[in-house]
Protein backbone atom coordinates (compact mmCIF):
# COMPACT_ATOMS: atom_id res chain seq x y z
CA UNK A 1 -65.76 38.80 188.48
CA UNK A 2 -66.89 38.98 192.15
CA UNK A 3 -64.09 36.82 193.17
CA UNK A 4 -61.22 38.76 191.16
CA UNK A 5 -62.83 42.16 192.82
CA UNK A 6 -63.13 41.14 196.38
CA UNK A 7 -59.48 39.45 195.86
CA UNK A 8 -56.52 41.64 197.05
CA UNK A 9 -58.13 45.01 196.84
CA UNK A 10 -55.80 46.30 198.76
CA UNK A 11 -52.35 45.20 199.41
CA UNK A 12 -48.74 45.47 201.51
CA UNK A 13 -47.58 45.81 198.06
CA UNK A 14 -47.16 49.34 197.24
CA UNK A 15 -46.29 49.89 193.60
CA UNK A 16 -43.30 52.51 193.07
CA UNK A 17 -44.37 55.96 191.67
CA UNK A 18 -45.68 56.68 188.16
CA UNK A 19 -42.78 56.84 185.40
CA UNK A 20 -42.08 60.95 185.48
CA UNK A 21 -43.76 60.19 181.49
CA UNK A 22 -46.84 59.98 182.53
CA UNK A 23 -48.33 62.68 180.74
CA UNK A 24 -50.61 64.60 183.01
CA UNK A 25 -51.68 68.08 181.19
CA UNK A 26 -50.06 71.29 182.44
CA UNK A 27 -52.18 72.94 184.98
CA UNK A 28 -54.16 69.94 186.17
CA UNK A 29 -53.75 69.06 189.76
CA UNK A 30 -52.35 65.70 190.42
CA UNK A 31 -55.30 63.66 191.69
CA UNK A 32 -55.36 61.90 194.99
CA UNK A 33 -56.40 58.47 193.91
CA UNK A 34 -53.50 57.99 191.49
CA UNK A 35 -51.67 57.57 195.02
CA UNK A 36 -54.29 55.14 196.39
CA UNK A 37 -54.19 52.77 192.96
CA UNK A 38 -50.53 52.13 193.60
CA UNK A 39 -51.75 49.58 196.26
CA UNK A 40 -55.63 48.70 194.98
CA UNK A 41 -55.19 45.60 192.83
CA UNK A 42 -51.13 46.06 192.67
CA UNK A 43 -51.14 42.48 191.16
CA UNK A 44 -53.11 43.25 187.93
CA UNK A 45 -51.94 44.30 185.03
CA UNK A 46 -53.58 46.41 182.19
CA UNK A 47 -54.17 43.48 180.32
CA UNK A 48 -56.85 42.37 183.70
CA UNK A 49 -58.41 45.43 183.20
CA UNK A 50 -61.60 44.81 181.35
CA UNK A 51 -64.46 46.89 180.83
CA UNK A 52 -67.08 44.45 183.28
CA UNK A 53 -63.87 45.41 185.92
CA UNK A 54 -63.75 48.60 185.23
CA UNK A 55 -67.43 49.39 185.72
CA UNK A 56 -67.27 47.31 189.20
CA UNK A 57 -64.13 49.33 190.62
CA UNK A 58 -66.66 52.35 189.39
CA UNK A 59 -69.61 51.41 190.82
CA UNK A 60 -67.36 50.25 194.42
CA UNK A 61 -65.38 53.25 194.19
CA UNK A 62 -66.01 55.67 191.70
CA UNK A 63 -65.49 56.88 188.33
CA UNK A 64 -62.53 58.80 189.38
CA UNK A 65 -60.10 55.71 190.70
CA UNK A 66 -61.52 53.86 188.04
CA UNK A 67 -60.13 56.06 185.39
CA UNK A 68 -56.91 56.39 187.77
CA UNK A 69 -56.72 52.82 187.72
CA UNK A 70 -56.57 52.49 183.89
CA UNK A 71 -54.53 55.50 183.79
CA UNK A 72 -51.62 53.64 186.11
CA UNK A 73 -51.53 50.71 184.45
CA UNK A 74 -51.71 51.58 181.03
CA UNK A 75 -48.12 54.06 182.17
CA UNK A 76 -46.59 50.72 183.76
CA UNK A 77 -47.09 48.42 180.55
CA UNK A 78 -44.05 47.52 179.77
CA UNK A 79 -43.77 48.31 176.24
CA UNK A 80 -45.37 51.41 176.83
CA UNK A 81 -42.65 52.99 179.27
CA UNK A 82 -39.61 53.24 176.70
CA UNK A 83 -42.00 55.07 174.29
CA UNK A 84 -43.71 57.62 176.66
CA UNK A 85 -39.72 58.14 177.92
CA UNK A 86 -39.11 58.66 174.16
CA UNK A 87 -41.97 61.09 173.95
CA UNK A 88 -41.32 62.97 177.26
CA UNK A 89 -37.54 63.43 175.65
CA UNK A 90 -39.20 64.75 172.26
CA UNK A 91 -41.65 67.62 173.84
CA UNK A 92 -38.18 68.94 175.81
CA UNK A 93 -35.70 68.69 173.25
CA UNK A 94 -38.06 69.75 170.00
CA UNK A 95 -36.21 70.06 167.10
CA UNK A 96 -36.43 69.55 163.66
CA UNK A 97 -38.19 66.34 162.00
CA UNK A 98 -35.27 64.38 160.12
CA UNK A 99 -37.72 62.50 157.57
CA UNK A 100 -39.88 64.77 156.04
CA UNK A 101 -40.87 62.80 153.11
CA UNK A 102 -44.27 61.99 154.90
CA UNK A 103 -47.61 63.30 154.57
CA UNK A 104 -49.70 63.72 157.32
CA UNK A 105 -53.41 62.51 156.67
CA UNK A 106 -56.36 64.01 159.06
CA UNK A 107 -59.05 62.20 159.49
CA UNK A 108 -62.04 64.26 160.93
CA UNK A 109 -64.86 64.02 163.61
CA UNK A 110 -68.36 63.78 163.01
CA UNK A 111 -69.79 67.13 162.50
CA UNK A 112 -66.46 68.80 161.91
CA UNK A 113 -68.10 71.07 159.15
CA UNK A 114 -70.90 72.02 161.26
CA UNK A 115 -69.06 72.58 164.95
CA UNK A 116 -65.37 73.46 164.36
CA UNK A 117 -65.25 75.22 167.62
CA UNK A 118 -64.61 71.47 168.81
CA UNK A 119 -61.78 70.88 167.23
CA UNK A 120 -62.99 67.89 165.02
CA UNK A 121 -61.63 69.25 161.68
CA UNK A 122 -58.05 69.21 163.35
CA UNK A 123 -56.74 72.58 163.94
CA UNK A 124 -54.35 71.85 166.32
CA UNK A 125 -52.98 68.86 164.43
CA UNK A 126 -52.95 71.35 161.29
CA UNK A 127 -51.29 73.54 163.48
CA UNK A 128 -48.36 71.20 164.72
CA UNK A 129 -47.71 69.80 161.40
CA UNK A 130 -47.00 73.33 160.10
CA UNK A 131 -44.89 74.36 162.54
CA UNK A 132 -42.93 71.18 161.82
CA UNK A 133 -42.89 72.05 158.01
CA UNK A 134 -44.89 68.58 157.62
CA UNK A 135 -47.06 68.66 154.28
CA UNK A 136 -50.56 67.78 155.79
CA UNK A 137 -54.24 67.40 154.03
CA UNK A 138 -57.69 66.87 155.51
CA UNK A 139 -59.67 63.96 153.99
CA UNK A 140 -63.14 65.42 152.63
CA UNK A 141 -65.08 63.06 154.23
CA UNK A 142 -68.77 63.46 154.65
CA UNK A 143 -69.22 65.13 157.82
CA UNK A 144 -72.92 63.74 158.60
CA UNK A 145 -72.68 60.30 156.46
CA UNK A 146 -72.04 56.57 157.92
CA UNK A 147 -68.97 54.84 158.06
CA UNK A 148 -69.08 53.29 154.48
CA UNK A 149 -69.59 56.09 152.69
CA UNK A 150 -66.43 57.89 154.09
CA UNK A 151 -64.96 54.88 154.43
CA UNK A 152 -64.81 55.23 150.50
CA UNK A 153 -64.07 58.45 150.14
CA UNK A 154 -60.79 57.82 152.29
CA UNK A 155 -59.23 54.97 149.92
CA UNK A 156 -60.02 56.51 146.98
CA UNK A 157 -57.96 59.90 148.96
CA UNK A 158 -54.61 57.77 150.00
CA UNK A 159 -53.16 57.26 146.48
CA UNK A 160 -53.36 61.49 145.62
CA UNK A 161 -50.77 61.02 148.50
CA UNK A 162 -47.00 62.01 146.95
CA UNK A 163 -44.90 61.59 149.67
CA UNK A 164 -43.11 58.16 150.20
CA UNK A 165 -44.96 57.97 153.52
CA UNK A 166 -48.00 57.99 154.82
CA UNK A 167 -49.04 59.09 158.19
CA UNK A 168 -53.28 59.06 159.25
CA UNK A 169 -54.32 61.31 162.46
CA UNK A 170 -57.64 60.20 162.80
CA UNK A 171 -60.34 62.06 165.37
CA UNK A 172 -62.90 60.67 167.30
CA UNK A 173 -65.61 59.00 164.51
CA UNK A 174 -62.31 59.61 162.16
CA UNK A 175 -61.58 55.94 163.36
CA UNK A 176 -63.97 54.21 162.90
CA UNK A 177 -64.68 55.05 159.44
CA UNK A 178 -60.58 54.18 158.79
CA UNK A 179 -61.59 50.46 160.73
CA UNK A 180 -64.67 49.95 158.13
CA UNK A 181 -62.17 50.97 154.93
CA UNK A 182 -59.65 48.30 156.29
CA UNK A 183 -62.29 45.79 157.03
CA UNK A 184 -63.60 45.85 153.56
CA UNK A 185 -60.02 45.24 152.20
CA UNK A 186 -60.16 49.12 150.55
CA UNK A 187 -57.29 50.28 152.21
CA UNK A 188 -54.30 48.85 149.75
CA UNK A 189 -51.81 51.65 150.38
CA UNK A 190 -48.15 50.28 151.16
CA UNK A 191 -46.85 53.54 151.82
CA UNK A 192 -49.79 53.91 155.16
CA UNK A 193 -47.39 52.31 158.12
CA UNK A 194 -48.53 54.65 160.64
CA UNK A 195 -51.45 55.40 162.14
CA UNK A 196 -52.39 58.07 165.17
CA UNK A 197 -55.75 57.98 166.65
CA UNK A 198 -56.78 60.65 169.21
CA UNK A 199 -59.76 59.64 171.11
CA UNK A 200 -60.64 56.99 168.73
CA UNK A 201 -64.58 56.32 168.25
CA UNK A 202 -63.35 52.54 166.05
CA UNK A 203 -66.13 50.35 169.01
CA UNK A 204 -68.89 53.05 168.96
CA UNK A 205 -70.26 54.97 172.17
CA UNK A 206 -73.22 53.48 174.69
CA UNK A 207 -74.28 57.24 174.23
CA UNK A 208 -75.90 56.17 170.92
CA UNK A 209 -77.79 52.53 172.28
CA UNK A 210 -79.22 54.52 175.51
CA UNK A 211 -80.14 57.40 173.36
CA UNK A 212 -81.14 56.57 169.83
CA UNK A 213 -82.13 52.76 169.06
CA UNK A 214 -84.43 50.84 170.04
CA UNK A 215 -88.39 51.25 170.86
CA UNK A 216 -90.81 54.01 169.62
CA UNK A 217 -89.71 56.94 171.72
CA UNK A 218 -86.15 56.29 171.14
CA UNK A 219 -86.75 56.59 167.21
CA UNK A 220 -88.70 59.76 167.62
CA UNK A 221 -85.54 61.02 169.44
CA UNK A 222 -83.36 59.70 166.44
CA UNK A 223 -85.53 61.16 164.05
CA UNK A 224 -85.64 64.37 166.02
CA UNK A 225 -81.94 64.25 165.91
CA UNK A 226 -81.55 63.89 162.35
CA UNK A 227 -83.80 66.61 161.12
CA UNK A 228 -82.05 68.81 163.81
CA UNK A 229 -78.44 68.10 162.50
CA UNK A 230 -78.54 66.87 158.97
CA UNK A 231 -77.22 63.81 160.00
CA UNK A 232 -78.32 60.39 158.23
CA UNK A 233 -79.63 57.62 159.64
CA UNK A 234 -76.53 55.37 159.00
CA UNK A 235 -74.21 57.47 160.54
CA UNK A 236 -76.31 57.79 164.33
CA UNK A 237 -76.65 53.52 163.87
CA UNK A 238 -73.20 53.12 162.48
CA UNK A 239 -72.14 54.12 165.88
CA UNK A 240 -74.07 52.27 168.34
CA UNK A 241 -71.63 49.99 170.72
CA UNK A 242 -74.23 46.74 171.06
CA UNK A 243 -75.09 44.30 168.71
CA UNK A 244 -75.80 44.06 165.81
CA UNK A 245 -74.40 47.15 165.19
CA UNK A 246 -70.97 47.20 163.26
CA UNK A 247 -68.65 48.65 165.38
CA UNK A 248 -69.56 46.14 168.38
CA UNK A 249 -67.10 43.69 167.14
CA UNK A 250 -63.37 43.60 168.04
CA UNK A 251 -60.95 45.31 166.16
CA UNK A 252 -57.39 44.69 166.12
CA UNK A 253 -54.58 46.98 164.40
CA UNK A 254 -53.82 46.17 160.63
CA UNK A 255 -51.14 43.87 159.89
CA UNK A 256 -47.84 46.21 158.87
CA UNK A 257 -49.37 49.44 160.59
CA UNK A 258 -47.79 51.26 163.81
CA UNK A 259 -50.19 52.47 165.58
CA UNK A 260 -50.69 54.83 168.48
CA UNK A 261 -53.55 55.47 170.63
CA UNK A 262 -53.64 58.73 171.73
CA UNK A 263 -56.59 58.84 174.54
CA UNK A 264 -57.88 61.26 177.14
CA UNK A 265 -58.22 61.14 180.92
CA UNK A 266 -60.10 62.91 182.34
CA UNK A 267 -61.69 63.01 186.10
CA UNK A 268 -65.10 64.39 186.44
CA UNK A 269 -63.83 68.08 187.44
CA UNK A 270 -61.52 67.56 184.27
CA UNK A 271 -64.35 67.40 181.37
CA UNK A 272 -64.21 70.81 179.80
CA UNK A 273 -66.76 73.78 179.66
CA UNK A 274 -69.52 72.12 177.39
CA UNK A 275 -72.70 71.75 179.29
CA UNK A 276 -73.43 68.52 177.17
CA UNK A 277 -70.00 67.09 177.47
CA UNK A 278 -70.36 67.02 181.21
CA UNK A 279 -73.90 65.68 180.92
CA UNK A 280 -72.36 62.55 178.79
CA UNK A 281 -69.42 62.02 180.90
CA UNK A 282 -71.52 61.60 183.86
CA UNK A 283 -73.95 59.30 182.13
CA UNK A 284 -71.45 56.96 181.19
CA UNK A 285 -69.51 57.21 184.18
CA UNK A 286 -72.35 54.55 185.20
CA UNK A 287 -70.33 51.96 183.12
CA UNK A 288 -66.97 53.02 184.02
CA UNK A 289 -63.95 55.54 182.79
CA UNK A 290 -65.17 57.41 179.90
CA UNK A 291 -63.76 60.80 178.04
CA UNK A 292 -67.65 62.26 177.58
CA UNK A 293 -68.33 59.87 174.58
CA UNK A 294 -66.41 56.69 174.34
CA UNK A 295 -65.21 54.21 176.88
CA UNK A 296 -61.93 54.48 177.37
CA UNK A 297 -61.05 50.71 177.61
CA UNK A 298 -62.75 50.32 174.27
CA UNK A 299 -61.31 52.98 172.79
CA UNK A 300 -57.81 51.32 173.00
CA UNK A 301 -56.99 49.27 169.45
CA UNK A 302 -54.11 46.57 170.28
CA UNK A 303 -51.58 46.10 169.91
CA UNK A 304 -50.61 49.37 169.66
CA UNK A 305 -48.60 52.07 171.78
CA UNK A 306 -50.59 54.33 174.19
CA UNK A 307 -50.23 58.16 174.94
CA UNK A 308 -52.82 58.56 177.95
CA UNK A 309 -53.54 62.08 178.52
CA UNK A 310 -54.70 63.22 182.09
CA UNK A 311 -56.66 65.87 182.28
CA UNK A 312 -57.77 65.83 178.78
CA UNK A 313 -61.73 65.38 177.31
CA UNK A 314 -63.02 63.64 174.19
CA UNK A 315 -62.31 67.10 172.42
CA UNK A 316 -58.52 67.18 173.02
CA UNK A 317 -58.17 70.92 171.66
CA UNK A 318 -56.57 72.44 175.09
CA UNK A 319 -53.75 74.68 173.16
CA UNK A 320 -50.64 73.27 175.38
CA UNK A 321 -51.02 69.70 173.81
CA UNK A 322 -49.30 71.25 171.07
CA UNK A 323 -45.54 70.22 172.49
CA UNK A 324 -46.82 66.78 172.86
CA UNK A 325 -48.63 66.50 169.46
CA UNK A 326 -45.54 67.65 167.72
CA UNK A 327 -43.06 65.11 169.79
CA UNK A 328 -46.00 62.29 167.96
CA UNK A 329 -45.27 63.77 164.88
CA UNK A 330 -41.51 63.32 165.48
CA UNK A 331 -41.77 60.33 166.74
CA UNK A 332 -43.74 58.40 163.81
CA UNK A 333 -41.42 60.56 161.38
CA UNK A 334 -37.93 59.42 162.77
CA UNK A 335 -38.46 57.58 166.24
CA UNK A 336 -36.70 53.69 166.63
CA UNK A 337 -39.41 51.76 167.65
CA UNK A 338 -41.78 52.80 164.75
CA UNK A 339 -39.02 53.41 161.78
């Protein structure tokens, strides 16, 4: 690792601009180090880009080109430029969605029930699909239960589905508890070829392992927690991000399912107004680009497309998303690459 980070930090080789579709959310100044990680590491790739490097360039740098870094290379993957083009076209031209034999399923956060303020039950995804005339429902899933339980809950949901397709939005935890129903072999829905994560929680969050296991005073805390929220005791260790816990694994997309990771970027003066959502984006800043609960290297399932989203927290509810959310929609409903 030393070796690959002292190697060609800096180089003659000055990358051209971003591709103009690199979505960076209206309003949000155009940081400065996007313009220095055009010549920091110009020889790597996305693919070099692993979480042990990405927590170096932090700790060198800062959390700021660090997430820059991962921002500009994710936009130059090659695969990835024809469909942010093809997205970028969608949010100008809008229109009307050809297909609309498809049903939209949401997958919620964690705590949706309790804290819609946050956007976890989906509004603006509710919002976008009825402005688009898409039919749309909102898996009950347990809002404060572990991954198996709603795991369950979502396969026995799918085949109430009527449409010919099938469509999943999942949020945040949302993810996850879609990874444990296709890891257990419950998902067996032919008409489910595309799936749309926002923020995707499907490896866990650090938040949980510094927070909540391991060691006496760190099972106070969870217990403190618990009684607090109402959540169980599965769904705080269903997340952790070390081992043993679940979600510490890899996960790689479904065989026969699109998928497209939406994911946001923020800097540190990005992270929105919550008090705690600052607190957690700074504390795992010390491991590398974060949105305030997830990592976002980790957060990215492959292979899949990716929609990076400067500017934009783990809550992804600022209101002018909605002309990008809808060119998704149109996309996974009529768009070439995914038909």
């Amino acid at each position: 690792m030393s070796q690959i980070i002292s190697r060609n930090a800096t180089t003659d080789v000055l990358l051209p601009p971003l591709p103009e579709a690199a979505y960076i959310l209206p309003g949000v100044e155009r940081p400065l180090e996007l313009e220095t990680v055009r010549s920091l590491y110009a020889g790597l790739s996305l693919d070099d880009l692993s979480d042990d490097f990405l927590h170096e360039i932090t700790r060198r740098y800062s959390v700021d080109m660090a997430t820059s870094l991962l921002f500009d290379r994710v936009c130059r993957r090659s695969e990835n430029i024809e469909f942010l083009n093809a997205i970028q076209q969608l949010s100008t031209d809008g229109g009307d969605v050809q297909n609309k034999d498809v049903h939209i399923v949401l997958l919620p956060a964690a705590f949706y029930a309790q804290h819609p303020q946050y956007g976890g039950d989906g509004r603006l995804v509710k919002a976008t699909a009825r402005a688009l005339d898409l039919p749309y429902s909102l898996v009950p899933v347990e809002s404060l239960d572990g991954l198996e339980t709603n795991a369950r809950i979502i396969a026995d949901f799918l085949p109430s589905i009527s449409e010919s397709r099938i469509v999943i939005v999942s949020l945040s935890k949302g993810s996850a508890d879609l990874r444990y129903a296709f890891e257990c072999g419950w998902i067996k829905e032919p008409r489910l070829r595309h799936w749309i994560q926002i923020c995707g929680m499907h490896r866990g969050t650090p938040l949980i392992d510094e927070v909540y296991i391991g060691g006496k005073i760190k099972g106070l805390i969870k217990s403190g927690f618990m009684k607090m929220s109402g959540a169980t005791s599965s769904m705080v260790e269903d997340l952790a991000a070390k081992p043993p816990g679940y979600l510490s694994r890899e996960f790689r997309t479904p065989a026969g399912v699109k998928l497209i990771n939406v994911m946001g970027f923020p800097m540190r003066a990005h992270v929105s107004g919550s008090l705690f959502l600052k607190i957690r984006h700074r504390r795992l800043s010390r491991y590398g680009p974060n949105d305030g609960f997830v990592l976002l290297r980790d957060a990215i399932i492959e292979p899949g497309l990716i929609c990076p989203v400067l500017g934009a927290d783990h809550y992804f509810q600022e209101e002018n998303l909605d002309k990008l959310l809808a060119a998704l929609l149109r996309y996974v409903c009529a768009g070439p690459a995914l038909a």
